[in-house]
Protein backbone atom coordinates (compact mmCIF):
# COMPACT_ATOMS: atom_id res chain seq x y z
CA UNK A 1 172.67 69.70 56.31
CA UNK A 2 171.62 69.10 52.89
CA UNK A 3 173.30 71.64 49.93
CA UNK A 4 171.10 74.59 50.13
CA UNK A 5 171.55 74.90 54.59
CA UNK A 6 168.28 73.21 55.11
CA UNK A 7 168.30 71.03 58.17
CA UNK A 8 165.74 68.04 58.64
CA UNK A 9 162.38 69.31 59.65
CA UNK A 10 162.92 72.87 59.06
CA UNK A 11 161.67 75.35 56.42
CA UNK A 12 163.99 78.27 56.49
CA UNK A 13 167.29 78.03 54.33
CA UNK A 14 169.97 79.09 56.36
CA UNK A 15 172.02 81.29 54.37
CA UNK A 16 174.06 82.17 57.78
CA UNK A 17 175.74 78.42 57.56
CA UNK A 18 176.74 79.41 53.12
CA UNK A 19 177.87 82.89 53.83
CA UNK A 20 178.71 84.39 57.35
CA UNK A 21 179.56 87.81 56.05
CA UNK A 22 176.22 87.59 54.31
CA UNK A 23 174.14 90.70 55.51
CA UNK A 24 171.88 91.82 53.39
CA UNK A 25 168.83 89.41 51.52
CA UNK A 26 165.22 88.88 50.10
CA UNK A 27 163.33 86.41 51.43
CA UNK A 28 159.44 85.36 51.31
CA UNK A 29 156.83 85.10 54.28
CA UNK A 30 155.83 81.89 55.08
CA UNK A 31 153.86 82.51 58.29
CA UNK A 32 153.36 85.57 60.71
CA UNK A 33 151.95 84.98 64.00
CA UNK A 34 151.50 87.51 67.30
CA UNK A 35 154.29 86.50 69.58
CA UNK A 36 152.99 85.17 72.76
CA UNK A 37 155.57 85.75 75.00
CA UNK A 38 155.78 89.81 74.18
CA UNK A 39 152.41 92.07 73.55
CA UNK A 40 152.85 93.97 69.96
CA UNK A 41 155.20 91.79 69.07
CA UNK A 42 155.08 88.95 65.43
CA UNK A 43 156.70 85.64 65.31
CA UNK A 44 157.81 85.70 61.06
CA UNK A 45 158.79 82.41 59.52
CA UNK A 46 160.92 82.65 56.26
CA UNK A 47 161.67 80.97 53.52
CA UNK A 48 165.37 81.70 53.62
CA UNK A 49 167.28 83.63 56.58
CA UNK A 50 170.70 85.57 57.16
CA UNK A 51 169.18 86.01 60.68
CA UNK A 52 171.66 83.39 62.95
CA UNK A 53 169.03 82.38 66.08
CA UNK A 54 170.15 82.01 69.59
CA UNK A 55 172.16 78.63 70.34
CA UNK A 56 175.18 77.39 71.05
CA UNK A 57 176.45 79.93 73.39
CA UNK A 58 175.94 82.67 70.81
CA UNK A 59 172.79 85.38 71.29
CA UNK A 60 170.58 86.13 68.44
CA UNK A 61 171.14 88.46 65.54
CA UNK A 62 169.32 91.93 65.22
CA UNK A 63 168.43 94.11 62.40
CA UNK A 64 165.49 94.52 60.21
CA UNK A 65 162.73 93.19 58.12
CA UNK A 66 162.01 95.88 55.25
CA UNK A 67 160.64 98.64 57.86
CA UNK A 68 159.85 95.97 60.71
CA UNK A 69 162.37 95.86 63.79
CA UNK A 70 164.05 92.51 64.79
CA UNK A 71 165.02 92.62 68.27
CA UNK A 72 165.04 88.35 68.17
CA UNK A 73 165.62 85.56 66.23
CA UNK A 74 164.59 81.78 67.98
CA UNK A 75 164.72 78.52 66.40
CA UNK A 76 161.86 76.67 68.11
CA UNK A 77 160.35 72.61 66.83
CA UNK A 78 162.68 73.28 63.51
CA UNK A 79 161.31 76.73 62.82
CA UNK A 80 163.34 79.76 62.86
CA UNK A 81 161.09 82.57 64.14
CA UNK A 82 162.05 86.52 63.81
CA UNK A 83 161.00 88.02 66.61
CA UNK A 84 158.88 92.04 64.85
CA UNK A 85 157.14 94.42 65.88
CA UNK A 86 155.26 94.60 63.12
CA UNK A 87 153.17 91.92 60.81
CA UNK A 88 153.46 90.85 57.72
CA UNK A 89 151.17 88.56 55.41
CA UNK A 90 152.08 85.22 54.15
CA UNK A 91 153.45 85.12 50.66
CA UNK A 92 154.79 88.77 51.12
CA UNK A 93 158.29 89.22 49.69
CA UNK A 94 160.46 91.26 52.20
CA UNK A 95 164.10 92.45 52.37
CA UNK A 96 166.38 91.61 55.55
CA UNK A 97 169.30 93.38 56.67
CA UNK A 98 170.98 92.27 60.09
CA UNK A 99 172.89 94.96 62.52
CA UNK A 100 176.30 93.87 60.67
CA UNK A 101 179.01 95.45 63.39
CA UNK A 102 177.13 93.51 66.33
CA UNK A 103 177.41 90.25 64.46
CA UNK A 104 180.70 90.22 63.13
CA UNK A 105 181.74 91.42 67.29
CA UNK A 106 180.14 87.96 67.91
CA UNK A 107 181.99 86.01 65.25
CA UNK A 108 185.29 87.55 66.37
CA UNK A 109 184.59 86.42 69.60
CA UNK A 110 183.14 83.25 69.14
CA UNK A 111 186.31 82.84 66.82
CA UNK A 112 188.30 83.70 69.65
CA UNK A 113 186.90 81.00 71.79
CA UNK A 114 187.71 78.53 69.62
CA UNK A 115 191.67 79.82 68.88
CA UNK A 116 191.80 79.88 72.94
CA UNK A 117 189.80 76.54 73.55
CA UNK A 118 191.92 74.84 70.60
CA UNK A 119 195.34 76.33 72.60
CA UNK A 120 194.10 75.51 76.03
CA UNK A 121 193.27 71.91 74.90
CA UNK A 122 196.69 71.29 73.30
CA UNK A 123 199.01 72.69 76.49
CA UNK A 124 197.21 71.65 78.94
CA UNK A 125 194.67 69.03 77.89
CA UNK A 126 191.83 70.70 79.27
CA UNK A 127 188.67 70.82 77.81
CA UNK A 128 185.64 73.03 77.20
CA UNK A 129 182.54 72.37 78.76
CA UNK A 130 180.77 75.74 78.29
CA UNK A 131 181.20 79.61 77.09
CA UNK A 132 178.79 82.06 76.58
CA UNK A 133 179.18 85.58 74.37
CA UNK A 134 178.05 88.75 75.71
CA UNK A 135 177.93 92.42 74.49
CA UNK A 136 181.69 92.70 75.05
CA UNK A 137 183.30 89.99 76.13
CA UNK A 138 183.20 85.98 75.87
CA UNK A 139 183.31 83.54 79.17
CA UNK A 140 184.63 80.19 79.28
CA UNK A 141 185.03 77.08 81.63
CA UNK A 142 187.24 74.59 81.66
CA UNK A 143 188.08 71.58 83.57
CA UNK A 144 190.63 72.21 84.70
CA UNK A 145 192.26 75.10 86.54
CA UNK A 146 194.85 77.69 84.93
CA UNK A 147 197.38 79.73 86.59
CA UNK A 148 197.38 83.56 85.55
CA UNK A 149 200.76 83.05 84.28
CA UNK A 150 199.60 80.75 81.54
CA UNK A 151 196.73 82.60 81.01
CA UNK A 152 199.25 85.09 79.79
CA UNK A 153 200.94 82.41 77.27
CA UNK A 154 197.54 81.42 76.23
CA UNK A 155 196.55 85.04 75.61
CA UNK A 156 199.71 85.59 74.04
CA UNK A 157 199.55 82.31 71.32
CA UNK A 158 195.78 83.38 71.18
CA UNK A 159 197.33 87.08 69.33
CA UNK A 160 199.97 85.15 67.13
CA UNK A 161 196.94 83.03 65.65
CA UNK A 162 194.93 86.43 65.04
CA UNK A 163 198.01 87.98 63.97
CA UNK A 164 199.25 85.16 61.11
CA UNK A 165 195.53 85.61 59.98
CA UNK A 166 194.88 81.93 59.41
CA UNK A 167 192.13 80.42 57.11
CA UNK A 168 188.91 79.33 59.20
CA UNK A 169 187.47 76.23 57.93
CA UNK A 170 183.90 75.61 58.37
CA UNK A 171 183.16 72.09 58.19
CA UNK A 172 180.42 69.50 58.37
CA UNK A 173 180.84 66.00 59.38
CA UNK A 174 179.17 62.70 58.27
CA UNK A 175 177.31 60.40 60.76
CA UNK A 176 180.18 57.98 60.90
CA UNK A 177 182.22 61.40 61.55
CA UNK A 178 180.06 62.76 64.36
CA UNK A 179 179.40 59.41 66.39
CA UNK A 180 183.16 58.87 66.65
CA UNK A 181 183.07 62.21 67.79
CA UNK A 182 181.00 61.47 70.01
CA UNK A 183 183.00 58.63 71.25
CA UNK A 184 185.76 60.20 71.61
CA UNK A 185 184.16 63.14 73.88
CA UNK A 186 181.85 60.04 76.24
CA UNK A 187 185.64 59.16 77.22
CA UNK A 188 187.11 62.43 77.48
CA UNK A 189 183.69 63.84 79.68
CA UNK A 190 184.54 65.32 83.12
CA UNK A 191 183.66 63.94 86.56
CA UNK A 192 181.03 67.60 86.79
CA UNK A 193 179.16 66.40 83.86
CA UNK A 194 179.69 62.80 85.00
CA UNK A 195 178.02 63.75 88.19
CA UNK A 196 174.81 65.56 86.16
CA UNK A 197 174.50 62.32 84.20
CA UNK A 198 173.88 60.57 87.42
CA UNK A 199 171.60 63.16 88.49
CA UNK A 200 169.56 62.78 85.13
CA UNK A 201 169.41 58.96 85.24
CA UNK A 202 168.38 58.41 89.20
CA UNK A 203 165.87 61.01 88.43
CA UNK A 204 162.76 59.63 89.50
CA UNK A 205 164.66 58.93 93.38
CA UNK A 206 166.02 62.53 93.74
CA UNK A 207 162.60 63.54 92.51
CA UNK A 208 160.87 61.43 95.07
CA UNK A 209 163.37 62.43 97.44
CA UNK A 210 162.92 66.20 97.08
CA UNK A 211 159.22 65.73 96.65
CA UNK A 212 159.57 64.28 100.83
CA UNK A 213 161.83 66.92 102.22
CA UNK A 214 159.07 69.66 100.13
CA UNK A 215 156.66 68.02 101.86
CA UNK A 216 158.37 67.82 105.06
CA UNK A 217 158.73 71.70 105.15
CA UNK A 218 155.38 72.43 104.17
CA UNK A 219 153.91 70.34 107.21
CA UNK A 220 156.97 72.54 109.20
CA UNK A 221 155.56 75.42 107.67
CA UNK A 222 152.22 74.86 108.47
CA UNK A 223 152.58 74.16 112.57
CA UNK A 224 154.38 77.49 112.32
CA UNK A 225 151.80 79.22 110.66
CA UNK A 226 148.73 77.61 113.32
CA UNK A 227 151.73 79.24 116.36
CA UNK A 228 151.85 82.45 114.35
CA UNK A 229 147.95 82.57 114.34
CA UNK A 230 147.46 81.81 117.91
CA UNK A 231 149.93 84.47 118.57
CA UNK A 232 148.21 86.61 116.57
CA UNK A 233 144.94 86.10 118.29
CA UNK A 234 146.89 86.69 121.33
CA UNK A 235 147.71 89.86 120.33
CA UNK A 236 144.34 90.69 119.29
CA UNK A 237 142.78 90.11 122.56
CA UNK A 238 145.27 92.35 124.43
CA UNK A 239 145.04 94.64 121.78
CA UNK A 240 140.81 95.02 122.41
CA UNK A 241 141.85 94.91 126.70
CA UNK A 242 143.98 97.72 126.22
CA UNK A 243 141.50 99.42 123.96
CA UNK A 244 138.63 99.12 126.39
CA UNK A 245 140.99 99.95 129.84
CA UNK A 246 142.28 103.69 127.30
CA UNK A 247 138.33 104.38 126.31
CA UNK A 248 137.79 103.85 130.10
CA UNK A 249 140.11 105.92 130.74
CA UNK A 250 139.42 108.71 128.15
CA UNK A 251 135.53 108.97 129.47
CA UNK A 252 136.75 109.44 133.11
CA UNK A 253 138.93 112.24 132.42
CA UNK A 254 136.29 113.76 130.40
CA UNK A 255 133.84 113.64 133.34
CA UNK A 256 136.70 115.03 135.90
CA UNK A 257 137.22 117.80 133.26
CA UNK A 258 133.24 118.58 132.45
CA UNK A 259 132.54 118.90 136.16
CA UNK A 260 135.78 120.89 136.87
CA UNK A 261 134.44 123.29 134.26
CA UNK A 262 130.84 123.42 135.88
CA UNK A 263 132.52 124.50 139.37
CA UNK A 264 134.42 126.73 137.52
CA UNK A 265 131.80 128.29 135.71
CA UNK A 266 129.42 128.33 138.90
CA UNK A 267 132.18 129.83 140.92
CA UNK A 268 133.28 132.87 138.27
CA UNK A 269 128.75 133.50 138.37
CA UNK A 270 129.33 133.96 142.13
CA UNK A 271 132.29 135.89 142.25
CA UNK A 272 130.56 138.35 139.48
CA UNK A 273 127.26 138.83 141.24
CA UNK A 274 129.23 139.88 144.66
CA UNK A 275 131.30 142.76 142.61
CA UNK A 276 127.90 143.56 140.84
CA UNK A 277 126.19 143.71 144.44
CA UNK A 278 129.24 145.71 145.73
CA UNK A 279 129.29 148.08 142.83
CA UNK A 280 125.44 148.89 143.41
CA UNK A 281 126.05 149.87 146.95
CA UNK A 282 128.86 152.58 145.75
CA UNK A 283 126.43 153.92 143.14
CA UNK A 284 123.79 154.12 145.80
CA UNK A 285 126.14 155.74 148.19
CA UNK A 286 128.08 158.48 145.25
CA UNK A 287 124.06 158.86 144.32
CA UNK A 288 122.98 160.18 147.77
CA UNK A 289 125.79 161.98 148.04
CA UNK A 290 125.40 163.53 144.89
CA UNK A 291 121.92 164.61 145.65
CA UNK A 292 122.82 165.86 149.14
CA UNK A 293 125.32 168.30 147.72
CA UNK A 294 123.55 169.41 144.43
CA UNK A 295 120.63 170.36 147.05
CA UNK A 296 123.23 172.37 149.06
CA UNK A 297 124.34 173.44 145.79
CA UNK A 298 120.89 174.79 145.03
CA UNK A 299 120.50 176.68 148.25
CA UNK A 300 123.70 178.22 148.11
CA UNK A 301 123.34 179.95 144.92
CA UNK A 302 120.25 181.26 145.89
CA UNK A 303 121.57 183.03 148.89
CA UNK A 304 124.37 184.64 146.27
CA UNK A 305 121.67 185.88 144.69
CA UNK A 306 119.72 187.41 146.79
CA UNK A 307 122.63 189.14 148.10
CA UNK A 308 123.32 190.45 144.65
CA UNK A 309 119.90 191.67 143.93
CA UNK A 310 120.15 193.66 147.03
CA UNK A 311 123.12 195.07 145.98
CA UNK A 312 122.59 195.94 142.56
CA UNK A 313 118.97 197.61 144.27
CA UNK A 314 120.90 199.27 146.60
CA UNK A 315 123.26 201.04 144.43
CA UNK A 316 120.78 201.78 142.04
CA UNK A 317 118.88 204.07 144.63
CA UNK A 318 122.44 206.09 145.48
CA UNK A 319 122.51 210.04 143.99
CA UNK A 320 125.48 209.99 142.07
CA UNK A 321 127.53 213.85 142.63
CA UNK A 322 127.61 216.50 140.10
CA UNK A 323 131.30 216.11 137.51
CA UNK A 324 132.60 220.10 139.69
CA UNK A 325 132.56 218.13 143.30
CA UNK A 326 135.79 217.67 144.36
CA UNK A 327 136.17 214.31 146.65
CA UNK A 328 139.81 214.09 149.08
CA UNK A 329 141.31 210.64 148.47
CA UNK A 330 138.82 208.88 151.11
CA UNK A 331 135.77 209.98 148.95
CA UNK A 332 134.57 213.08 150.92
CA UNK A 333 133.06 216.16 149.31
CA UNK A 334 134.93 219.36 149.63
CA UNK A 335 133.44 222.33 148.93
CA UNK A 336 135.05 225.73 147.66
């Protein structure tokens, strides 16, 4: 890294490597682009960033680019992209400001890792081969395994450090540095990442070989698929067979049921024409009768009458005594 945090092939100063307690900067626009892998979203390139990107175990900052949200940073063919929601034109000056209490949660934790890793390493001579930092709390592997009760001394050591406040040295080795380094770590590498190495360098075989067995289950899968359709024709056929034997069905019922209905309906014309024809011979018979009598009727009064005009002529042709006639109790005139 050359003086002012520029690394080889990339644009963007990175202030994060000068100053990590750095939140707040200006910075100028060197390209905005739409981000292809979210809709509404702007990749910005800068001239200089306090934005750390997503690598090593440790996720991206957040924060903001003057009114513009950052929800990612990326660091992609040596350019460090800040992942907006809205654009900005090239040559614009803009102000950044990352979300300070989430970042300094991931330096205490990836400080952490390295007091525990540095502990871990000196008891036990276990190494490292991977962390990761989350929201809350920080994973690690080793290789090798640790009892809870030294988990306990290592969490205990890992408080003394914190506690003594020690200076954290940030440094950057030379080439002659890093390949001895590297040396050192080829000799120290575990029999897992031993074992990937393999896997990386007979590539082309396990490729190959995985490419057979693929091929292999597709042919598998495909003689189950032709069973599965035959089957399914299968049921098909016995599906239209029973479909044919329950319309079959259906259109005999419906005959049984039509004609049923016809004798039915022939039956309850018959029964009601024999009460009509037996009601008709009453009303004939209460008719004549009827008749009969009212004629009797007829004559009858008549008679009455008759007798009662005779009666009434009768009387009327009676002398009626004087009021000084004096009658006994049967009606007879007595004369004094």
């Amino acid at each position: 890294m050359t003086e002012n945090g520029l690394m080889d092939g990339t644009r963007t100063e990175k202030l994060f490597y000068n100053d990590s307690h750095l939140s707040k900067f200006t910075a100028m626009v060197l390209e905005c682009e739409p981000y292809e892998k979210k809709e509404g979203c702007y990749a910005v390139e800068l001239d200089r960033t306090a934005f750390f990107p997503e690598g090593g175990g440790q996720y991206a900052d957040t924060g903001k680019l003057k009114d513009a949200k950052v929800s990612d940073v990326r660091e992609k063919n040596g350019r460090i992209l800040h992942i907006t929601d809205q654009p900005f034109e090239a040559g614009e000056i803009v102000e950044g400001e990352i979300d300070w209490k989430t970042r300094f949660m991931k330096m205490q934790q990836h400080t952490g890792e390295h007091i525990v890793s540095g502990i871990v390493h000196a008891r036990y001579g276990f190494n490292n081969v991977g962390f990761h930092l989350g929201t809350e709390d920080c994973t690690m592997d080793f290789d090798g395994e640790i009892s809870k009760e030294a988990l306990q001394e290592i969490e205990l050591e890992a408080n003394r450090a914190v506690w003594k406040n020690l200076t954290i040295e940030v440094s950057y080795p030379s080439k002659e540095e890093l390949e001895e380094l590297l040396r050192e770590l080829r000799m120290k590498t575990p029999d897992e990442i031993k074992r990937y190495q393999k896997i990386i360098t007979n590539r082309d075989a396990i490729l190959a070989d995985a490419k057979a067995k693929a091929d292999a289950m597709i042919e598998e899968a495909q003689v189950q698929t032709t069973e599965l359709v035959s089957e399914h024709e299968i049921m098909q056929q016995a599906y239209a067979q029973a479909n044919e034997i329950v319309t079959q069905a259906t259109a005999q019922a419906q005959e049984i049921l039509d004609n049923a209905t016809m004798d039915a309906n022939t039956i309850r014309v018959g029964a009601i024409q024999y009460t009509d024809d037996l009601l008709a011979n009453a009303e004939s018979i209460i008719g004549h009768t009827l008749d009969s009598y009212t004629t009797k009727y007829d004559g009858l009064i008549n008679s009455l009458q008759e007798c009662y005009d005779t009666v009434r002529s009768n009387r009327s042709e009676l002398e009626v005594p004087s009021d000084d006639g004096y009658y006994d109790e049967n009606g007879q005139g007595d004369l004094r």
